[in-house]
C-alpha atoms as a PDB file:
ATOM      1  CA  UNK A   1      99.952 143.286  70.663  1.00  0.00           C
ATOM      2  CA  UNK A   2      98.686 146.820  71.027  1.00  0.00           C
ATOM      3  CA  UNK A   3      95.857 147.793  72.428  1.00  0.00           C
ATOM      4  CA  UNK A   4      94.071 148.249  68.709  1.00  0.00           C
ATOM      5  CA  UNK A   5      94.869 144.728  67.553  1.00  0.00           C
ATOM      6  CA  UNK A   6      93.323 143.526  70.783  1.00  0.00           C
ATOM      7  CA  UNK A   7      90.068 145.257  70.368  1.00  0.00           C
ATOM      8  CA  UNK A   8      89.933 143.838  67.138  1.00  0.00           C
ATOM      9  CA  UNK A   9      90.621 140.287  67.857  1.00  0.00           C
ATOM     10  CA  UNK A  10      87.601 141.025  70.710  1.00  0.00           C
ATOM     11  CA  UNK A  11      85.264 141.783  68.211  1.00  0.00           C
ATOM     12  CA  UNK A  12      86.280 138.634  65.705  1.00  0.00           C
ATOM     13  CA  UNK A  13      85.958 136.280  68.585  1.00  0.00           C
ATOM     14  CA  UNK A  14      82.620 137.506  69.519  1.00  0.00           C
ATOM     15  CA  UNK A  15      81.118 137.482  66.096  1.00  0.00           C
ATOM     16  CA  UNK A  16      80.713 133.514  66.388  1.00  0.00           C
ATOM     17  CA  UNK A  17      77.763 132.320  68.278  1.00  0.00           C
ATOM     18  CA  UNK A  18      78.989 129.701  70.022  1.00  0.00           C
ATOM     19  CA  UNK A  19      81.396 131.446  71.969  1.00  0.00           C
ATOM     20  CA  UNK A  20      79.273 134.514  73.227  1.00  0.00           C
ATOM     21  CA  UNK A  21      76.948 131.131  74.485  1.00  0.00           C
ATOM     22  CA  UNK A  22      80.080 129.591  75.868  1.00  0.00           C
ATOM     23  CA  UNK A  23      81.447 132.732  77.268  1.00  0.00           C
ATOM     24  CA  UNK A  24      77.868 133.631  79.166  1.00  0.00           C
ATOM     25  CA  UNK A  25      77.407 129.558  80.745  1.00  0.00           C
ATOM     26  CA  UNK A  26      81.067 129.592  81.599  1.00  0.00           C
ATOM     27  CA  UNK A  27      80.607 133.257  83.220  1.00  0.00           C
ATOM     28  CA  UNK A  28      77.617 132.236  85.296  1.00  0.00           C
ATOM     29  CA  UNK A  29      79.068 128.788  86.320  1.00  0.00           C
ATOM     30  CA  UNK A  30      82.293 129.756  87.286  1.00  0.00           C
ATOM     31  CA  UNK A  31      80.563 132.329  89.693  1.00  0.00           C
ATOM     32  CA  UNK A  32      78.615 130.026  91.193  1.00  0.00           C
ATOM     33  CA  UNK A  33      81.224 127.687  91.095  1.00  0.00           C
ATOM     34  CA  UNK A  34      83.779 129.943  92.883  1.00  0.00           C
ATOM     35  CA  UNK A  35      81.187 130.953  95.708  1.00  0.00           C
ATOM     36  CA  UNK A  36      80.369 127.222  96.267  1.00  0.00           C
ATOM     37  CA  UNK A  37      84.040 126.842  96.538  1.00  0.00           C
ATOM     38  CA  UNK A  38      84.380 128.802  99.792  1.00  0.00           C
ATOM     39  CA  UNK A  39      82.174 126.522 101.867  1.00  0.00           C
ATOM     40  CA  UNK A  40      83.228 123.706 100.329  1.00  0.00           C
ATOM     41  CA  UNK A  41      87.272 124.157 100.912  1.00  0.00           C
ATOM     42  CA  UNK A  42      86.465 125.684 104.223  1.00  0.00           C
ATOM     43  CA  UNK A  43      84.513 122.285 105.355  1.00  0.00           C
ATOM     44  CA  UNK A  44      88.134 120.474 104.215  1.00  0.00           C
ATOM     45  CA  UNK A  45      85.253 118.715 101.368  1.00  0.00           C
ATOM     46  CA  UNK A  46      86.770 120.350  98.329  1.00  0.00           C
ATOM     47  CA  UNK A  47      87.720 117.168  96.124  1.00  0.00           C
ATOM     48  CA  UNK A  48      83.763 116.526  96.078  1.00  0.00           C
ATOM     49  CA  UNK A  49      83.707 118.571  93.115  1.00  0.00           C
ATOM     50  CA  UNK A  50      86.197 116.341  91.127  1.00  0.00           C
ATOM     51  CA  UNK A  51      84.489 112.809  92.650  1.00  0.00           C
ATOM     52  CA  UNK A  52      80.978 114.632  91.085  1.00  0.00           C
ATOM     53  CA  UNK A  53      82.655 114.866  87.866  1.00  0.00           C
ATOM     54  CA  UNK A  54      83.532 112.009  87.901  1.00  0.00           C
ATOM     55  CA  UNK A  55      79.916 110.710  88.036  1.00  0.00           C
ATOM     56  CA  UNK A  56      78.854 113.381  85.628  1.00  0.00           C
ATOM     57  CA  UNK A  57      81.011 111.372  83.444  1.00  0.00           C
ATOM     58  CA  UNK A  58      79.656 108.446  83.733  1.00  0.00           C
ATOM     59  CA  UNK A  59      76.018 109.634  83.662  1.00  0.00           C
ATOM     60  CA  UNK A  60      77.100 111.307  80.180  1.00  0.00           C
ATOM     61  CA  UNK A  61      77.959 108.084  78.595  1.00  0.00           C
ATOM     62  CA  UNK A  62      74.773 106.409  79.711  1.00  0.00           C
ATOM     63  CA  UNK A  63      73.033 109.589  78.032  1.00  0.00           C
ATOM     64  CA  UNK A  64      74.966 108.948  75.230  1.00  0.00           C
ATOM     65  CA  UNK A  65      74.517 105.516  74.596  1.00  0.00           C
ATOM     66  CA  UNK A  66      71.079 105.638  75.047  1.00  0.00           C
ATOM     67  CA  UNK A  67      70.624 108.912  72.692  1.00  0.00           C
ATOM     68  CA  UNK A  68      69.096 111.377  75.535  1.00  0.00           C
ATOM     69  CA  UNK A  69      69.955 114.688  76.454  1.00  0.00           C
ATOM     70  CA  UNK A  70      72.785 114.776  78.510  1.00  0.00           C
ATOM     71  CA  UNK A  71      71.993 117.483  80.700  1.00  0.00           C
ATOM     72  CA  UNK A  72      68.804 116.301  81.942  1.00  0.00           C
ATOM     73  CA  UNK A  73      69.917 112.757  82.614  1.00  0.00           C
ATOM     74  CA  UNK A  74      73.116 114.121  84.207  1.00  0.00           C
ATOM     75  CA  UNK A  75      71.753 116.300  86.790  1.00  0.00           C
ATOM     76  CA  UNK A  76      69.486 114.205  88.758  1.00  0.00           C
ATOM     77  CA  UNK A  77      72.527 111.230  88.745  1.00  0.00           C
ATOM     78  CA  UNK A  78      74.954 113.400  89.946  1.00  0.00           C
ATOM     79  CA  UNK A  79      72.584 115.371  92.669  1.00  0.00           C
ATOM     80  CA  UNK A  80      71.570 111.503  93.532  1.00  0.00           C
ATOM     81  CA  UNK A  81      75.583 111.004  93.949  1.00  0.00           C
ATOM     82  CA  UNK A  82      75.880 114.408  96.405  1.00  0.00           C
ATOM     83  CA  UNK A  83      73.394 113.452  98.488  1.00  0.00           C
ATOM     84  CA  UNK A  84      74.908 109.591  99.086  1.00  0.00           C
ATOM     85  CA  UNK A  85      77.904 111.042  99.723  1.00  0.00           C
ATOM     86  CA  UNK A  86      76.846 113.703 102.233  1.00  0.00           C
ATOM     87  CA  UNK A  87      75.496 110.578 103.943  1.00  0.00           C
ATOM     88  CA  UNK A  88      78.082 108.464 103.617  1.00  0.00           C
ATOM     89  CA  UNK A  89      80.270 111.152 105.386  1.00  0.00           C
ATOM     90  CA  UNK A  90      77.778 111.616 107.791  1.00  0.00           C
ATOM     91  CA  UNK A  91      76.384 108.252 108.679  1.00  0.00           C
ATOM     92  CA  UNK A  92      78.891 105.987 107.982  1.00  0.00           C
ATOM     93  CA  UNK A  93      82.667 104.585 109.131  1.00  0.00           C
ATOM     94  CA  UNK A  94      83.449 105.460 105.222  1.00  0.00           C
ATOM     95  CA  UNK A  95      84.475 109.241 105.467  1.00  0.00           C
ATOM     96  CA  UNK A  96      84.927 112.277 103.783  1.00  0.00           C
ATOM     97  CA  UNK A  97      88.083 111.139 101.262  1.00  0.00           C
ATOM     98  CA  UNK A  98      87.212 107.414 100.599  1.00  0.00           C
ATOM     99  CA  UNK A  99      83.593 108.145 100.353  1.00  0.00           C
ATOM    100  CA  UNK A 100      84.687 110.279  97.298  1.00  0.00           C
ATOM    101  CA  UNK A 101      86.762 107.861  96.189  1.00  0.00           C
ATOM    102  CA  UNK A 102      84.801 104.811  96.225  1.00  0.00           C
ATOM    103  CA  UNK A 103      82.131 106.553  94.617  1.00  0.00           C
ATOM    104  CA  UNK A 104      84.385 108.309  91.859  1.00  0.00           C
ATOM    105  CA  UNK A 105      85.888 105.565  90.818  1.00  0.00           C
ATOM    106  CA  UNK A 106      83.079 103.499  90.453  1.00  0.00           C
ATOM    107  CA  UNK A 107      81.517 105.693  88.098  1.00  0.00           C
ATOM    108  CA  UNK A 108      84.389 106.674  86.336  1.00  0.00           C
ATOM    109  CA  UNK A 109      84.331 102.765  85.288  1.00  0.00           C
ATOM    110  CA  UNK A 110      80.562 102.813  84.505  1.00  0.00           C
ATOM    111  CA  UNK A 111      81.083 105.226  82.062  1.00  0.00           C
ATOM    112  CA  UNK A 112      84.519 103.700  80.390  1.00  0.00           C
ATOM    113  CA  UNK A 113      82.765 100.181  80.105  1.00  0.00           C
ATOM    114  CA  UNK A 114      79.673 101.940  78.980  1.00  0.00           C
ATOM    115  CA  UNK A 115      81.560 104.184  76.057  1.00  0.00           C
ATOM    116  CA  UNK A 116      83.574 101.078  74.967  1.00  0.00           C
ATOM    117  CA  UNK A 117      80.645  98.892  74.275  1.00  0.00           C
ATOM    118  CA  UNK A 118      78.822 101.453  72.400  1.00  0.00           C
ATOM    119  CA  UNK A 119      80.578 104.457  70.446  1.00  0.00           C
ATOM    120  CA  UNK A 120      83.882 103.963  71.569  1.00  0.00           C
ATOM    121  CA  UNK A 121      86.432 106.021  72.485  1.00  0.00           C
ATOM    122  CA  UNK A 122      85.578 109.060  70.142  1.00  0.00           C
ATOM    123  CA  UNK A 123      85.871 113.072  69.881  1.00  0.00           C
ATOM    124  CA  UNK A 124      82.459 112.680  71.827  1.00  0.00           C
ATOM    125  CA  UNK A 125      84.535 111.244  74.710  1.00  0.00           C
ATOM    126  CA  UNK A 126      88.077 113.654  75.246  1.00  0.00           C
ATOM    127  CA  UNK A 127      85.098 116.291  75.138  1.00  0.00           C
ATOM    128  CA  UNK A 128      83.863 115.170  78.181  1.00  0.00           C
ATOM    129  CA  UNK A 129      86.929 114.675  80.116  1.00  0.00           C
ATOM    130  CA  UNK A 130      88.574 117.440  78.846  1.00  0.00           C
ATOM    131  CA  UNK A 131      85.883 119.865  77.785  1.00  0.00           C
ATOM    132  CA  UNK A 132      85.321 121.699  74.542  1.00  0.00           C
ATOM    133  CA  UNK A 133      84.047 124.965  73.839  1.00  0.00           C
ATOM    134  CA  UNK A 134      81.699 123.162  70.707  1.00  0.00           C
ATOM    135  CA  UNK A 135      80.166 121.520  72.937  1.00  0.00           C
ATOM    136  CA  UNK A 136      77.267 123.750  74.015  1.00  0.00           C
ATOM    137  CA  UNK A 137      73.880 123.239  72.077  1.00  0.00           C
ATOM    138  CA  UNK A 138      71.163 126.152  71.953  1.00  0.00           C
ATOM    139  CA  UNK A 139      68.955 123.992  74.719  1.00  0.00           C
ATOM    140  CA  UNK A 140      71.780 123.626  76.461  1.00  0.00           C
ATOM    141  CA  UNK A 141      72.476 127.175  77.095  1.00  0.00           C
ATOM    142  CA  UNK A 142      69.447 128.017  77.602  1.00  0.00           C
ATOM    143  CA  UNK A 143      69.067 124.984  80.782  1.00  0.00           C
ATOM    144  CA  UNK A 144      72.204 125.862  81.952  1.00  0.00           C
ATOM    145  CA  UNK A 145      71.404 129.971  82.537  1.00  0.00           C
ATOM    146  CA  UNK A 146      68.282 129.105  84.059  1.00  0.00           C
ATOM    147  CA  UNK A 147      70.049 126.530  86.255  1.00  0.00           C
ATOM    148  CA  UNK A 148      72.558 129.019  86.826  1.00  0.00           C
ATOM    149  CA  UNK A 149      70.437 131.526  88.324  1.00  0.00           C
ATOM    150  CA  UNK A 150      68.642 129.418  90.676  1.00  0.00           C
ATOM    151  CA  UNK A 151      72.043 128.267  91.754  1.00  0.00           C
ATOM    152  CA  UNK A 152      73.287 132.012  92.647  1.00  0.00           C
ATOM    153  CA  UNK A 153      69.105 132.971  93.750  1.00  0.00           C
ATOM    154  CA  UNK A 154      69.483 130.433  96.560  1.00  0.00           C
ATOM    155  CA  UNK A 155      72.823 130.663  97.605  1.00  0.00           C
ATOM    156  CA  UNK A 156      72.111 134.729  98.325  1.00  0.00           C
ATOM    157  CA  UNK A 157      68.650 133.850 100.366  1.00  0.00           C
ATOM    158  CA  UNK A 158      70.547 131.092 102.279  1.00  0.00           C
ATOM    159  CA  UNK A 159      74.079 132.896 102.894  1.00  0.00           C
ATOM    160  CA  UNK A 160      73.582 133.428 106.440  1.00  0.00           C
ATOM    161  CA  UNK A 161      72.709 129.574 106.828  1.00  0.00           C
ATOM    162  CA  UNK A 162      75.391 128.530 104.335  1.00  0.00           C
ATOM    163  CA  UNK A 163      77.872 130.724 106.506  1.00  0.00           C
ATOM    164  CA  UNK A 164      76.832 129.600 109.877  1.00  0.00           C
ATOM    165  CA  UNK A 165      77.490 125.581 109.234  1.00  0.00           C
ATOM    166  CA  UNK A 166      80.518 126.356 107.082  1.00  0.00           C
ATOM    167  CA  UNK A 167      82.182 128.371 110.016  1.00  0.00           C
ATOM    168  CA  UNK A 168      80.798 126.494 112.632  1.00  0.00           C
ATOM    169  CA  UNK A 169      78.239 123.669 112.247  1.00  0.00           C
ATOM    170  CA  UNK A 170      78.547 121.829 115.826  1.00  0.00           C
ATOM    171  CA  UNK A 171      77.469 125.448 117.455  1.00  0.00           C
ATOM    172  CA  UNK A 172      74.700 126.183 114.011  1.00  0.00           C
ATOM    173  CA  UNK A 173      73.007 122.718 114.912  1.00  0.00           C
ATOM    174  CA  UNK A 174      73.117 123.775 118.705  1.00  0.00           C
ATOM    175  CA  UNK A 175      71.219 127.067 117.898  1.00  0.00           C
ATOM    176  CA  UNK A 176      68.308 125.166 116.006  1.00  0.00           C
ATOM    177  CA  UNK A 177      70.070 125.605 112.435  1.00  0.00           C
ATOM    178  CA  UNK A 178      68.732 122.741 110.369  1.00  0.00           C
ATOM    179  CA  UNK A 179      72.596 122.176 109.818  1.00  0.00           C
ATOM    180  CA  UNK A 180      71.763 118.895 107.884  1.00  0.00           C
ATOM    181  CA  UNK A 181      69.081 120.586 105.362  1.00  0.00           C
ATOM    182  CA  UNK A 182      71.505 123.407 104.738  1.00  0.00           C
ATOM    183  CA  UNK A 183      74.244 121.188 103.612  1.00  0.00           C
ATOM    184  CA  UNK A 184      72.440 119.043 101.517  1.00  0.00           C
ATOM    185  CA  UNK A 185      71.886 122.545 100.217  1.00  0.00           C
ATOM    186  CA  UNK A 186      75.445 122.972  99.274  1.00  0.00           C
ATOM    187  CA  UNK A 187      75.772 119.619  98.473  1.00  0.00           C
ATOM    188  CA  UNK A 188      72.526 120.079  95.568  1.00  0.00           C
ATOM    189  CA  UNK A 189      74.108 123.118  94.280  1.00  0.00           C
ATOM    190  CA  UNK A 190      77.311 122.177  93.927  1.00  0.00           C
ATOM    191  CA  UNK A 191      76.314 119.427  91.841  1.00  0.00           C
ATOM    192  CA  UNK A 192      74.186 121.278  89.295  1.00  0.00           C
ATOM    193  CA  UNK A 193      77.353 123.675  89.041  1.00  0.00           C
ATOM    194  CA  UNK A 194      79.269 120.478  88.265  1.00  0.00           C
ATOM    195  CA  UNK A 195      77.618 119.161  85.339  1.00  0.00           C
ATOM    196  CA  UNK A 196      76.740 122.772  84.192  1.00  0.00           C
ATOM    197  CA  UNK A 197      80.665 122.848  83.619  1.00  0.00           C
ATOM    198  CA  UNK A 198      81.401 119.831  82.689  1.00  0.00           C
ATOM    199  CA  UNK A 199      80.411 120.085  79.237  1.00  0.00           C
ATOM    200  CA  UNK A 200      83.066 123.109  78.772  1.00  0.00           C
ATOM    201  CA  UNK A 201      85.855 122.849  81.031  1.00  0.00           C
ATOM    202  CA  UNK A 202      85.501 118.745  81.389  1.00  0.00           C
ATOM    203  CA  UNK A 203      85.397 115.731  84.005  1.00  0.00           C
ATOM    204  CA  UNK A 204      88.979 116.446  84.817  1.00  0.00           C
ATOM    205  CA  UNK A 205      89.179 119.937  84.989  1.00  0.00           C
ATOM    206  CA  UNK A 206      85.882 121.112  86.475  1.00  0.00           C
ATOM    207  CA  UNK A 207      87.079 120.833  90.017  1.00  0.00           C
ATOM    208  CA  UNK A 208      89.338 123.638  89.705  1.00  0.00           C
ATOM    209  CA  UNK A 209      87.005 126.342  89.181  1.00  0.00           C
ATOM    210  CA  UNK A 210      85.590 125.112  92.746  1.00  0.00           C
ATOM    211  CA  UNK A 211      89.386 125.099  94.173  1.00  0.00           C
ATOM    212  CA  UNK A 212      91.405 127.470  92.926  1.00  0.00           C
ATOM    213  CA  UNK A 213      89.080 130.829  93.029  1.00  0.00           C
ATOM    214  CA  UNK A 214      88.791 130.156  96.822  1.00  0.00           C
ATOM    215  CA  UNK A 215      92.014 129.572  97.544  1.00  0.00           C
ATOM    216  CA  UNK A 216      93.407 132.046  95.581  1.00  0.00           C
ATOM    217  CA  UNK A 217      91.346 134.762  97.693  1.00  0.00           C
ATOM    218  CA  UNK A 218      91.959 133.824 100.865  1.00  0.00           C
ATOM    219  CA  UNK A 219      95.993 134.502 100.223  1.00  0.00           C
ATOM    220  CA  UNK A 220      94.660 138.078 101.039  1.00  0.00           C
ATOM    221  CA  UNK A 221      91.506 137.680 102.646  1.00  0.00           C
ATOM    222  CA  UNK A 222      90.253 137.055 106.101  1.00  0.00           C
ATOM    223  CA  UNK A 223      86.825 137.313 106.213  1.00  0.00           C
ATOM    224  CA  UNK A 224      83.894 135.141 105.145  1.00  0.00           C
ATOM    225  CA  UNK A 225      82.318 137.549 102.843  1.00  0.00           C
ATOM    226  CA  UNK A 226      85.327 139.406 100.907  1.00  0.00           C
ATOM    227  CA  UNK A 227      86.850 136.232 100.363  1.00  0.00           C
ATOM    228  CA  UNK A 228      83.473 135.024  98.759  1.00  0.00           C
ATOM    229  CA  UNK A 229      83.588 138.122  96.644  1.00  0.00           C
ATOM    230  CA  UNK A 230      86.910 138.200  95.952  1.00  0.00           C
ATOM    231  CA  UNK A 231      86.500 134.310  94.996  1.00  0.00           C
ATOM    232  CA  UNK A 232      84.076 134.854  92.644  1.00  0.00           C
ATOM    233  CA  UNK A 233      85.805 138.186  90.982  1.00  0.00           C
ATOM    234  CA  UNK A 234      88.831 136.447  90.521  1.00  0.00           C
ATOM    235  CA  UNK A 235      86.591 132.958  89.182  1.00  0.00           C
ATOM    236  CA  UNK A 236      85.271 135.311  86.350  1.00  0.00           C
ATOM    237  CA  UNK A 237      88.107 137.162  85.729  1.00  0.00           C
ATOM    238  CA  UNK A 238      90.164 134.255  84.965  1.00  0.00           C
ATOM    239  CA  UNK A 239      87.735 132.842  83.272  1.00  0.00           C
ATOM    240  CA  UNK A 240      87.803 135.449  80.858  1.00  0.00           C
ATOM    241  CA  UNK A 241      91.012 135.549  79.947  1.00  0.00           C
ATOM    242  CA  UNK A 242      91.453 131.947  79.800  1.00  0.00           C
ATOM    243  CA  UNK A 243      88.848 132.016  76.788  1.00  0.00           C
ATOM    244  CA  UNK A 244      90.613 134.673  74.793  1.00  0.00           C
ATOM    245  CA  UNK A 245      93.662 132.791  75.433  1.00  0.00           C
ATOM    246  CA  UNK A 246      92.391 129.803  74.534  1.00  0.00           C
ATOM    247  CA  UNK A 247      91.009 131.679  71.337  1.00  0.00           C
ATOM    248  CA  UNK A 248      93.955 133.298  70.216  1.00  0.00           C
ATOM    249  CA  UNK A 249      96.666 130.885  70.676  1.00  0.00           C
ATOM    250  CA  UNK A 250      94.302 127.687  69.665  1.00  0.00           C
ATOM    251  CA  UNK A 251      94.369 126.038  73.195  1.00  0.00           C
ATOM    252  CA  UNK A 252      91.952 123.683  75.080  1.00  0.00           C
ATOM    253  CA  UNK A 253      89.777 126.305  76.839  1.00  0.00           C
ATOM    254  CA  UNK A 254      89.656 124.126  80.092  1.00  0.00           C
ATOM    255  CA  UNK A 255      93.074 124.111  80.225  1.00  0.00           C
ATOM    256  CA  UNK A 256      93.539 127.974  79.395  1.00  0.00           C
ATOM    257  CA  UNK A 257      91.160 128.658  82.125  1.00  0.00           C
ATOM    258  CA  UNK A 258      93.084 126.541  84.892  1.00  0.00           C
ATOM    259  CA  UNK A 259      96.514 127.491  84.005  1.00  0.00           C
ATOM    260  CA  UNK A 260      94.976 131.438  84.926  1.00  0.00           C
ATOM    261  CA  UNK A 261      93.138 130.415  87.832  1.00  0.00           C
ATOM    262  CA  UNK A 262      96.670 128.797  88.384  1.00  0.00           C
ATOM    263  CA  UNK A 263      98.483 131.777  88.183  1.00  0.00           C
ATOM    264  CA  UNK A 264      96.442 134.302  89.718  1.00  0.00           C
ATOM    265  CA  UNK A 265      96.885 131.834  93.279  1.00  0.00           C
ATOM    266  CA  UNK A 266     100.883 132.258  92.350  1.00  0.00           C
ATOM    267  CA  UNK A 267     100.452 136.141  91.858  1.00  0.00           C
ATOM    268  CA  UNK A 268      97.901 135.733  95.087  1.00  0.00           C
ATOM    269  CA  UNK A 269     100.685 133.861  97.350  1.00  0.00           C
ATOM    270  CA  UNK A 270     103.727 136.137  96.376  1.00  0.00           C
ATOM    271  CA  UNK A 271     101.529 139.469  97.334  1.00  0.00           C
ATOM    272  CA  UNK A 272     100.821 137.366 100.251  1.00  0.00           C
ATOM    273  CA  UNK A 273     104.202 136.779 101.100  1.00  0.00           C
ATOM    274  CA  UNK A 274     105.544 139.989 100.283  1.00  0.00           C
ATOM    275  CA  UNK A 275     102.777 141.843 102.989  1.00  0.00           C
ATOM    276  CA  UNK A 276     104.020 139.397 105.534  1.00  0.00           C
ATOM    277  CA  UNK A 277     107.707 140.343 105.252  1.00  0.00           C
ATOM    278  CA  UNK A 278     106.662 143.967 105.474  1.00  0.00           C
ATOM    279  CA  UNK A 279     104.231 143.309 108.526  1.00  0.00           C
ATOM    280  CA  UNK A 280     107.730 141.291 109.792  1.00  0.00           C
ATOM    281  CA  UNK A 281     109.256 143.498 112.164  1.00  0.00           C
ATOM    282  CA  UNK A 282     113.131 143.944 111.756  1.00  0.00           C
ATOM    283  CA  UNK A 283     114.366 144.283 115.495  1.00  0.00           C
ATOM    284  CA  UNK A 284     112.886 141.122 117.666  1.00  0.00           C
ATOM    285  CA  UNK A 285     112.876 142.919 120.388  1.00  0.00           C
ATOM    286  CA  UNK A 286     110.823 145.909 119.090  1.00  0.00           C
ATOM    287  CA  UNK A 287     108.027 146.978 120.725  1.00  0.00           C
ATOM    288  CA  UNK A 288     105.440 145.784 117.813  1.00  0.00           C
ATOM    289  CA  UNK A 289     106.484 142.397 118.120  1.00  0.00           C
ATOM    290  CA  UNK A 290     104.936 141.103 121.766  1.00  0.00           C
END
């Protein structure tokens, strides 16, 4: 494809209204998801994103079957579900992994018992387990920038706070951080990203945009802050070019936009690997290696 065709299969794609609305929520959300990410994989409490999907799920079939507005009766369930599980981590013998788990589950089966007395399993359904790029409404946008934007607003004011219990929370709490405020900070955020993406990339897939970003950066990255900013270049990057893949070749756009994420961390690990055989000094008695 030259470089002509390309421009011109640009401008077809973003004559259609529904995917410059798709392409700006799913730009802002997988920012915020990919900056969320960092804290969240370097706190070993990554799979929280999938196990708040998974209640975004269900909390979109109980908005379904009772004809409400998804979004709305989403967010509050699946905030509700962060901060029990932040507790339950916290608080209780059930930790980290089977809080998720238990929690997950359960609402996974909510929403499956929920669908199959009332609509069934439908289009309505695979669209919110495996996203759609339809399935953005005008409100819907319009809720999801503004939710958007508080998400990134607070996460710049509280960075410093956000870094100091994600790098170290035992010595944050012992210098008067409000360590538990600051992750139910994370913990609120990161759930509002999660049903903000939901509705495109889907219950299953939506936990990647949290993973994969972060992980992909810090392959080359050491610090806090350039592997936030590398996370959340390489988030919208991939994002982008998941969506004109998914446009020109007719795929699932969740799916495009994982399998880039998914190679960008391959491309990420073999530059990785490739520095450290350079670094790799020949002679093991050289100078440069004691």
């Amino acid at each position: 494809m030259d470089k002509v065709g390309f421009v011109v299969i640009l401008q077809d794609m973003f004559s259609y209204t529904f995917i410059v609305r798709a392409v700006l929520v799913g730009f802002l959300v997988s920012l915020c998801a990919s900056l969320l990410g960092v804290s969240l994989v370097l706190k070993r409490y990554s799979m929280i994103g999938d196990g708040l999907s998974h209640v975004g799920f269900g909390a979109l079939a109980i908005a379904g079957a009772a004809n409400l507005a998804p979004l709305t009766v989403s967010i509050p369930i699946v905030v509700l579900a962060a901060f029990l599980l932040l507790r339950l981590s916290e608080h209780a013998r059930i930790k980290g992994d089977a809080a998720i788990a238990l929690i997950s589950t359960g609402a996974l089966a909510v929403g499956v018992v929920v669908i199959s007395m009332t609509t069934g399993m439908n289009t309505d359904v695979c669209n919110y387990l495996f996203g759609s790029i339809l399935a953005m409404s005008k409100s819907d946008v319009y809720l999801s920038i503004i939710l958007s934007a508080i998400v990134l607003t607070l996460f710049i004011l509280f960075y410093h706070k956000i870094f100091a219990v994600t790098f170290d929370e035992t010595f944050a709490r012992a210098t008067g951080t409000r360590t538990g405020t600051y992750n139910m900070l994370i913990a609120f955020l990161t759930a509002v990203t999660i049903v903000l993406g939901m509705r495109m990339m889907g219950a299953l897939l939506i936990s990647a945009l949290i993973i994969f970003p972060a992980l992909t950066s810090m392959r080359l990255c050491k610090r806090f802050k350039t592997v936030t900013l590398c996370s959340g270049l390489v988030s919208v990057v991939s994002f982008l070019i998941g969506v004109v893949i998914s446009y020109i070749y007719a795929t699932p756009t969740g799916a495009s936009v994982v399998i880039v994420n998914m190679a960008a961390f391959l491309v990420f690990w073999g530059i990785h690997g490739i520095r450290s055989q350079c670094r790799k000094p020949e002679n093991p008695f050289h100078p440069g290696a004691f």
